[in-house]
C-alpha atoms as a PDB file:
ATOM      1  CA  UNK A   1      -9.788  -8.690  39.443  1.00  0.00           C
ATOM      2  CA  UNK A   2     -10.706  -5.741  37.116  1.00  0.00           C
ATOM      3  CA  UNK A   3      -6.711  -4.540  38.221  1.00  0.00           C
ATOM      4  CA  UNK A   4      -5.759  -7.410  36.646  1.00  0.00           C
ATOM      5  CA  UNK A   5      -7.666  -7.652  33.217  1.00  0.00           C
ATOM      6  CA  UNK A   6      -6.839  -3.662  33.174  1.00  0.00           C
ATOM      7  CA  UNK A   7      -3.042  -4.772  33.153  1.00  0.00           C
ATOM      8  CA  UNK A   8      -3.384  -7.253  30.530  1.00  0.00           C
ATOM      9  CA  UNK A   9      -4.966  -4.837  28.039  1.00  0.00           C
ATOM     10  CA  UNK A  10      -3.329  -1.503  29.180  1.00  0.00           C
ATOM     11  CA  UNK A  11       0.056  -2.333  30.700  1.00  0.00           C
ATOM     12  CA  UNK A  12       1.249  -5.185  27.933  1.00  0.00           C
ATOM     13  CA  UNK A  13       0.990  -2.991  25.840  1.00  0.00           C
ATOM     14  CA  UNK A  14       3.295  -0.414  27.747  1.00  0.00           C
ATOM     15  CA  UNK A  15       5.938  -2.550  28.217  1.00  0.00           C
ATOM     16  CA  UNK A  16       5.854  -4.120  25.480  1.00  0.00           C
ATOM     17  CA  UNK A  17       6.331  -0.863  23.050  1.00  0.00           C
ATOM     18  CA  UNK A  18       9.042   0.688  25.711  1.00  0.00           C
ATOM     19  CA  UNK A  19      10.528  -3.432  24.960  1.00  0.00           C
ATOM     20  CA  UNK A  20      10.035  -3.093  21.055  1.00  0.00           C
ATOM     21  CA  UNK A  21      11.601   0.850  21.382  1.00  0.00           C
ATOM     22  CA  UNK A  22      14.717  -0.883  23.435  1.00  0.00           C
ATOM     23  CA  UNK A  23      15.355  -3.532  20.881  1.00  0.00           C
ATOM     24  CA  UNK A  24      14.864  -0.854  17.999  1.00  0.00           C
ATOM     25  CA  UNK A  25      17.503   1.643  19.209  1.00  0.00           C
ATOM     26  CA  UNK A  26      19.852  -1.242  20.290  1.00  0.00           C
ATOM     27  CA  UNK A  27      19.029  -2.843  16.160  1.00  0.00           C
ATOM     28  CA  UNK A  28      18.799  -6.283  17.983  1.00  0.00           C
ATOM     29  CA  UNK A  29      15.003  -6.260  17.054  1.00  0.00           C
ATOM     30  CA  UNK A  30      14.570  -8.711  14.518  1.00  0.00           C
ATOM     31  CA  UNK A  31      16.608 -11.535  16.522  1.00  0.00           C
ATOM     32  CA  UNK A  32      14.693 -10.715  19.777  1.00  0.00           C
ATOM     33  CA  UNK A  33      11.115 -10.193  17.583  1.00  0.00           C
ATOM     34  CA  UNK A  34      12.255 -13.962  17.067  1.00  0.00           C
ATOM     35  CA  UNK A  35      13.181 -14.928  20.192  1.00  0.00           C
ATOM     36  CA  UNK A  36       9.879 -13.733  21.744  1.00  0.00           C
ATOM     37  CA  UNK A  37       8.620 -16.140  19.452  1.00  0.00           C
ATOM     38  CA  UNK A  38      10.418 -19.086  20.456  1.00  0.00           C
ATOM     39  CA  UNK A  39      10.319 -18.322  23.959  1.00  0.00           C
ATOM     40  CA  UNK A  40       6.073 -18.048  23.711  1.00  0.00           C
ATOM     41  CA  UNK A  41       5.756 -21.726  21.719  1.00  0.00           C
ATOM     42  CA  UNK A  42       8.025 -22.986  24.576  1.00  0.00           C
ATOM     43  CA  UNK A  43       5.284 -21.390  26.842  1.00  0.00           C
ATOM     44  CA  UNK A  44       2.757 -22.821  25.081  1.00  0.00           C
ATOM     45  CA  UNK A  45       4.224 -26.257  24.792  1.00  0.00           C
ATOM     46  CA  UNK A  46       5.260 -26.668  27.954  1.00  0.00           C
ATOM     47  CA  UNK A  47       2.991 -27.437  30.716  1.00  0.00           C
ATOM     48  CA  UNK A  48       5.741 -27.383  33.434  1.00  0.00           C
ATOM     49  CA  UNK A  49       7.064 -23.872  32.799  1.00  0.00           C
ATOM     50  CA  UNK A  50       3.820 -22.203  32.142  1.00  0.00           C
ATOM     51  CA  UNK A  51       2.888 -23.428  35.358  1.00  0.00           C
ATOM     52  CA  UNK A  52       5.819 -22.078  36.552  1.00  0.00           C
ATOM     53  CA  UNK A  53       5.338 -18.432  35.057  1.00  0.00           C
ATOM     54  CA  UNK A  54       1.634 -18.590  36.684  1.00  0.00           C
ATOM     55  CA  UNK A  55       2.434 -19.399  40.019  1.00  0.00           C
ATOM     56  CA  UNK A  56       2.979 -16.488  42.261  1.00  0.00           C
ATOM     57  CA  UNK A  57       4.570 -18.320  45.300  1.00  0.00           C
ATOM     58  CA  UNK A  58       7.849 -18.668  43.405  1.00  0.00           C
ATOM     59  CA  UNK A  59      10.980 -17.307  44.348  1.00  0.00           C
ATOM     60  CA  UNK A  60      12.700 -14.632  42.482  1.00  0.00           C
ATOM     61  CA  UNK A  61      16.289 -16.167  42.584  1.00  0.00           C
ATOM     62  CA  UNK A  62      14.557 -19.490  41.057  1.00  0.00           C
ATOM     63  CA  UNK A  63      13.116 -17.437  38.442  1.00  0.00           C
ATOM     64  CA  UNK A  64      16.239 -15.592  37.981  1.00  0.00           C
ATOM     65  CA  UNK A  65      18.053 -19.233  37.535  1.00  0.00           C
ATOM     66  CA  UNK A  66      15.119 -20.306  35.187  1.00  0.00           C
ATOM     67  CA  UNK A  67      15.572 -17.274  32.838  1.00  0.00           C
ATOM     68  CA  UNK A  68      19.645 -17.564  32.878  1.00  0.00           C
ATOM     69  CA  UNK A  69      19.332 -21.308  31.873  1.00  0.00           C
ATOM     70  CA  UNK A  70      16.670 -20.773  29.181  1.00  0.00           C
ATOM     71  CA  UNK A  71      18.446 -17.906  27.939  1.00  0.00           C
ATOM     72  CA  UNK A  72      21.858 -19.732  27.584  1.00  0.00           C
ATOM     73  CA  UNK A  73      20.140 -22.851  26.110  1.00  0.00           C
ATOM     74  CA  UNK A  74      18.759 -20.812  24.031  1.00  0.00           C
ATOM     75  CA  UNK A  75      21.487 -18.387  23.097  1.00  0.00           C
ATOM     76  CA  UNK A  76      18.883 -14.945  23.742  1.00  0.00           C
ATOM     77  CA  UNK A  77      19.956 -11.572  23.236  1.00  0.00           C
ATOM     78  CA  UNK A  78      20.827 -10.161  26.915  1.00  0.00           C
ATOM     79  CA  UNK A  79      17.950  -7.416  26.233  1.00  0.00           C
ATOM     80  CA  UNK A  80      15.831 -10.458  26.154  1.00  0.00           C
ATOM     81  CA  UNK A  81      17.215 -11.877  29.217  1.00  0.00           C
ATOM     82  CA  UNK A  82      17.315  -8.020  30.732  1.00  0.00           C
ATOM     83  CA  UNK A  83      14.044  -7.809  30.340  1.00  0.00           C
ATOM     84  CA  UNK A  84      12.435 -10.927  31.556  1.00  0.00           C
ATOM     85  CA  UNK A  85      14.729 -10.378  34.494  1.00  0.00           C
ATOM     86  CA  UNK A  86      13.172  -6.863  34.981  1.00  0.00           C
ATOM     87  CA  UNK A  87       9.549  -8.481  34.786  1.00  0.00           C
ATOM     88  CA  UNK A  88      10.696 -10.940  37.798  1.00  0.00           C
ATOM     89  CA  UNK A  89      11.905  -8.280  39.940  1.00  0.00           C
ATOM     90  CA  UNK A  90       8.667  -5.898  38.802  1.00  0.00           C
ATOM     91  CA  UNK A  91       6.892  -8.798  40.261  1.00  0.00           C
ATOM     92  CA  UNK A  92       5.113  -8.430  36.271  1.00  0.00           C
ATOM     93  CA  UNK A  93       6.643 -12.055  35.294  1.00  0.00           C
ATOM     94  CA  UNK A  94       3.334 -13.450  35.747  1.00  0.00           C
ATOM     95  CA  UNK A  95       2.250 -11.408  32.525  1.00  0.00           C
ATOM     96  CA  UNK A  96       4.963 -12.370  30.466  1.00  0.00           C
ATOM     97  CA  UNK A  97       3.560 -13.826  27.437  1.00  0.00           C
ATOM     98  CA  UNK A  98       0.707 -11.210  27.253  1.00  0.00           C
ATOM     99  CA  UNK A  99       3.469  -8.713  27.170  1.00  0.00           C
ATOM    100  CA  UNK A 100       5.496 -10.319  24.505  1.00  0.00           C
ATOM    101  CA  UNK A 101       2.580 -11.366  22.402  1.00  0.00           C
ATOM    102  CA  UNK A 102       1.812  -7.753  22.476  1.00  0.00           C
ATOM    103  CA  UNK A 103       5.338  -7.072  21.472  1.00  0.00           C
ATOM    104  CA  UNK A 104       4.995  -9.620  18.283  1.00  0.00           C
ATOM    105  CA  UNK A 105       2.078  -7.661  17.560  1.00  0.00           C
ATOM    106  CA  UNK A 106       3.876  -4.238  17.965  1.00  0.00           C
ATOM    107  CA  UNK A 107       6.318  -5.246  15.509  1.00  0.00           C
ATOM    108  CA  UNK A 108       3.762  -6.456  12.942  1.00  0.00           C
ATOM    109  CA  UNK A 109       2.309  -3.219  12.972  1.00  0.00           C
ATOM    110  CA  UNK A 110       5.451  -1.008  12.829  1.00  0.00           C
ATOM    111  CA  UNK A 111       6.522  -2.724   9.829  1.00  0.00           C
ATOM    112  CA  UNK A 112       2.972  -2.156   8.228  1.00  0.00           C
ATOM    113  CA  UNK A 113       1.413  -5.529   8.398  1.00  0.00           C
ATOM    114  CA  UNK A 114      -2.045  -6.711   8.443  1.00  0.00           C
ATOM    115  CA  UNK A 115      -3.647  -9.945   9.824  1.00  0.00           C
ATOM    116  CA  UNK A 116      -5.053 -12.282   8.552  1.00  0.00           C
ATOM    117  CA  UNK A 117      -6.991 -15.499   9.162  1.00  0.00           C
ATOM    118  CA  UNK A 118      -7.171 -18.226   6.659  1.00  0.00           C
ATOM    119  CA  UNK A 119      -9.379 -21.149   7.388  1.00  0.00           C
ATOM    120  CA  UNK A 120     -10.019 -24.001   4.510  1.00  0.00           C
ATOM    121  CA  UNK A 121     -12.065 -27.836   4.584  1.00  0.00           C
ATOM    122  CA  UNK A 122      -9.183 -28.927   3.187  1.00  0.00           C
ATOM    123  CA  UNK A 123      -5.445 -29.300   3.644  1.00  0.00           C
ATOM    124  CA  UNK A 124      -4.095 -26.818   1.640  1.00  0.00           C
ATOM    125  CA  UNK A 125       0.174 -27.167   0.151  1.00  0.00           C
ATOM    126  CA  UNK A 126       2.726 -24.410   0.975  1.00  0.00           C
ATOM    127  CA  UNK A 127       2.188 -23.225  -2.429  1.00  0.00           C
ATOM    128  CA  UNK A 128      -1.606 -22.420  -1.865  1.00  0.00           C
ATOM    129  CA  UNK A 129      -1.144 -20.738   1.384  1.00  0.00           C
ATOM    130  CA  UNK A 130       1.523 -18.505  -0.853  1.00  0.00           C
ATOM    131  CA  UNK A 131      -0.594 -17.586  -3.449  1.00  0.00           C
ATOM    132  CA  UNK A 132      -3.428 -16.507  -1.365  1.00  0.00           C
ATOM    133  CA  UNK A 133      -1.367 -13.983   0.972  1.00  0.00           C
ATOM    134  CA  UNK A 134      -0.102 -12.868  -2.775  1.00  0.00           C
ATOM    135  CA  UNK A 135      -3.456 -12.218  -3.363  1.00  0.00           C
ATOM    136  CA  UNK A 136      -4.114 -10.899  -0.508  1.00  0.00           C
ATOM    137  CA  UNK A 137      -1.279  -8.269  -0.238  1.00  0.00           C
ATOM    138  CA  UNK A 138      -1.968  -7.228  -3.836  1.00  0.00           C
ATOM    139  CA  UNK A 139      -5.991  -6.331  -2.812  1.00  0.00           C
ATOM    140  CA  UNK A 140      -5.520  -4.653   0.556  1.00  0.00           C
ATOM    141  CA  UNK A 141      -2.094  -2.874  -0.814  1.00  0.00           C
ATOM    142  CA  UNK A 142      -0.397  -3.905   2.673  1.00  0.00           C
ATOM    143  CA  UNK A 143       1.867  -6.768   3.994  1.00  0.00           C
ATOM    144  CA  UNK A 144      -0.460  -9.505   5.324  1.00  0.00           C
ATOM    145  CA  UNK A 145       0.805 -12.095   7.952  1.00  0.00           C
ATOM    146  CA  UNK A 146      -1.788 -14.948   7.554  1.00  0.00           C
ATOM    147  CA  UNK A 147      -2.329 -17.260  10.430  1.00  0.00           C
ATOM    148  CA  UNK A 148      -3.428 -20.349   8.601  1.00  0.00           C
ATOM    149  CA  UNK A 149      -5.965 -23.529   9.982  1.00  0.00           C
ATOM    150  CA  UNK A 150      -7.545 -26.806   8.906  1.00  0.00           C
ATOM    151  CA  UNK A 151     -10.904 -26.908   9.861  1.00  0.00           C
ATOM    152  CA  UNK A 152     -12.618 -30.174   8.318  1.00  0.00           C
ATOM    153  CA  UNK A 153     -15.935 -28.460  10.141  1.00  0.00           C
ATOM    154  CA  UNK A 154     -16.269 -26.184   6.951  1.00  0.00           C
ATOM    155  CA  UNK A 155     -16.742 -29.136   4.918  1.00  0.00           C
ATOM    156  CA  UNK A 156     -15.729 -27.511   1.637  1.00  0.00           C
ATOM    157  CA  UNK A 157     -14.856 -23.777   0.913  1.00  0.00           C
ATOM    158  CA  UNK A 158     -12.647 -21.080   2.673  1.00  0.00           C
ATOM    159  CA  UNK A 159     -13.088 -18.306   5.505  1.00  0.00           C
ATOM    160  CA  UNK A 160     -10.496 -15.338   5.162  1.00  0.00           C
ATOM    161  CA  UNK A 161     -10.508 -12.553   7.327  1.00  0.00           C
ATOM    162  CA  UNK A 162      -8.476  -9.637   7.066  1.00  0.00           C
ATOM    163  CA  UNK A 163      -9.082  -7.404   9.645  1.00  0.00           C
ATOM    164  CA  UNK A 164     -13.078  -6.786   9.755  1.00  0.00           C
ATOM    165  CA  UNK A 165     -13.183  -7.646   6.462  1.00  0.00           C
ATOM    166  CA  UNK A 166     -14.699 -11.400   5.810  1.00  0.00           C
ATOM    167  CA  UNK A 167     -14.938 -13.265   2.835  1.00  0.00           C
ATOM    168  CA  UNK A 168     -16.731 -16.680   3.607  1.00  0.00           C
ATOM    169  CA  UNK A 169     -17.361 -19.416   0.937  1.00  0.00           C
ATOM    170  CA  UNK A 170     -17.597 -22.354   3.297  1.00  0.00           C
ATOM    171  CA  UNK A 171     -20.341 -25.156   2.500  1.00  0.00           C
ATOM    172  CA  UNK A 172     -21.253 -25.183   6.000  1.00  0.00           C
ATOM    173  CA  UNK A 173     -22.053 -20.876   5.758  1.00  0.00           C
ATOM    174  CA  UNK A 174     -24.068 -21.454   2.879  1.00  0.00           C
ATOM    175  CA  UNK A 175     -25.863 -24.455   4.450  1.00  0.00           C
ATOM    176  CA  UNK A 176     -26.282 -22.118   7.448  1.00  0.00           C
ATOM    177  CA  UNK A 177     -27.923 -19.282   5.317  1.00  0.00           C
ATOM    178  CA  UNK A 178     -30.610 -21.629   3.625  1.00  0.00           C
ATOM    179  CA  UNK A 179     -31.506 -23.407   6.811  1.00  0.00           C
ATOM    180  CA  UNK A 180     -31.888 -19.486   8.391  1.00  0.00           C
ATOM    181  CA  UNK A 181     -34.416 -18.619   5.197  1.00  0.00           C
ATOM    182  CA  UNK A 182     -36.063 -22.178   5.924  1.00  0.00           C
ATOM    183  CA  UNK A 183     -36.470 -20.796   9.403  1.00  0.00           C
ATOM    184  CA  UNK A 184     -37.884 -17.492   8.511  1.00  0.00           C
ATOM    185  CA  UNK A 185     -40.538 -18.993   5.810  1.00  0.00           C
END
């Protein structure tokens, strides 16, 4: 089991900067960067072939037919499809959105970006969301790519975290602190 988690933390990593170096020198890296992308919210969204990246009993030529479908459908750059066809016959398919969320990541970084999280009470406009990566950019003198979330749990205020940097203003923090005092008195 430790093999395993040593992979996902290690070995993504690997392949996915020797993946991010391949699309670099080939200058296909911003259309596979978005691929990745498209290909990991189809992971996500679909039960059916997550299952079928998990499960280890499957064959490689149905793989192999999986990957050339989804990859026509989908009109994917053949590094794309050359790779995932190299994690099926590494026998490393089984990692394959660890790998290329590490690759998403890989790119963020080599162009200089920070994250960010952005969590408000309420449902803030495409305009708001803009101004406060502005901000954001302007104070930590760095591209920020902001993940942003509705969470009504907050009841009023905002959480933004920018690396381990955290500003929170939420109602429910500041309830939090005076019920701690209460505690403590």
């Amino acid at each position: 089991m430790s093999k395993n988690k040593g992979f996902s933390i290690t070995s993504a990593g690997r392949y996915s900067l020797a993946f991010y170096e391949l699309a670099s020198e080939n200058n296909v890296l911003s259309q596979v960067e978005e691929q990745s992308s498209s290909l990991l919210n189809l992971i996500s969204s679909s039960k059916d072939f997550s299952n079928l990246i998990k499960d280890p009993t499957n064959r490689q030529e149905d793989l192999f037919k999986v990957i050339e479908n989804i990859s026509n459908n989908n009109k994917f750059e053949s590094l794309l499809k050359s790779f995932l066809i190299f994690l099926v016959i590494k026998r490393r398919f089984f990692y394959v959105e660890q790998i290329l969320k590490s690759f998403i990541e890989t790119c963020s970084q080599k162009r200089g970006e920070l994250k960010a999280q952005l969590k408000s009470a309420k449902e803030l406009s495409s305009d708001e969301i803009y101004r406060i990566t502005d901000e954001l950019t302007k104070n930590f003198s760095s591209k920020i790519k902001l993940n942003y979330k509705h969470d009504e749990s907050l009841i009023g205020g905002l959480v933004v975290q920018v690396g381990s940097t955290m500003v929170d203003t939420s109602i429910k923090n500041k309830l939090q602190q005076i019920e701690n005092r209460m505690i403590e008195a």
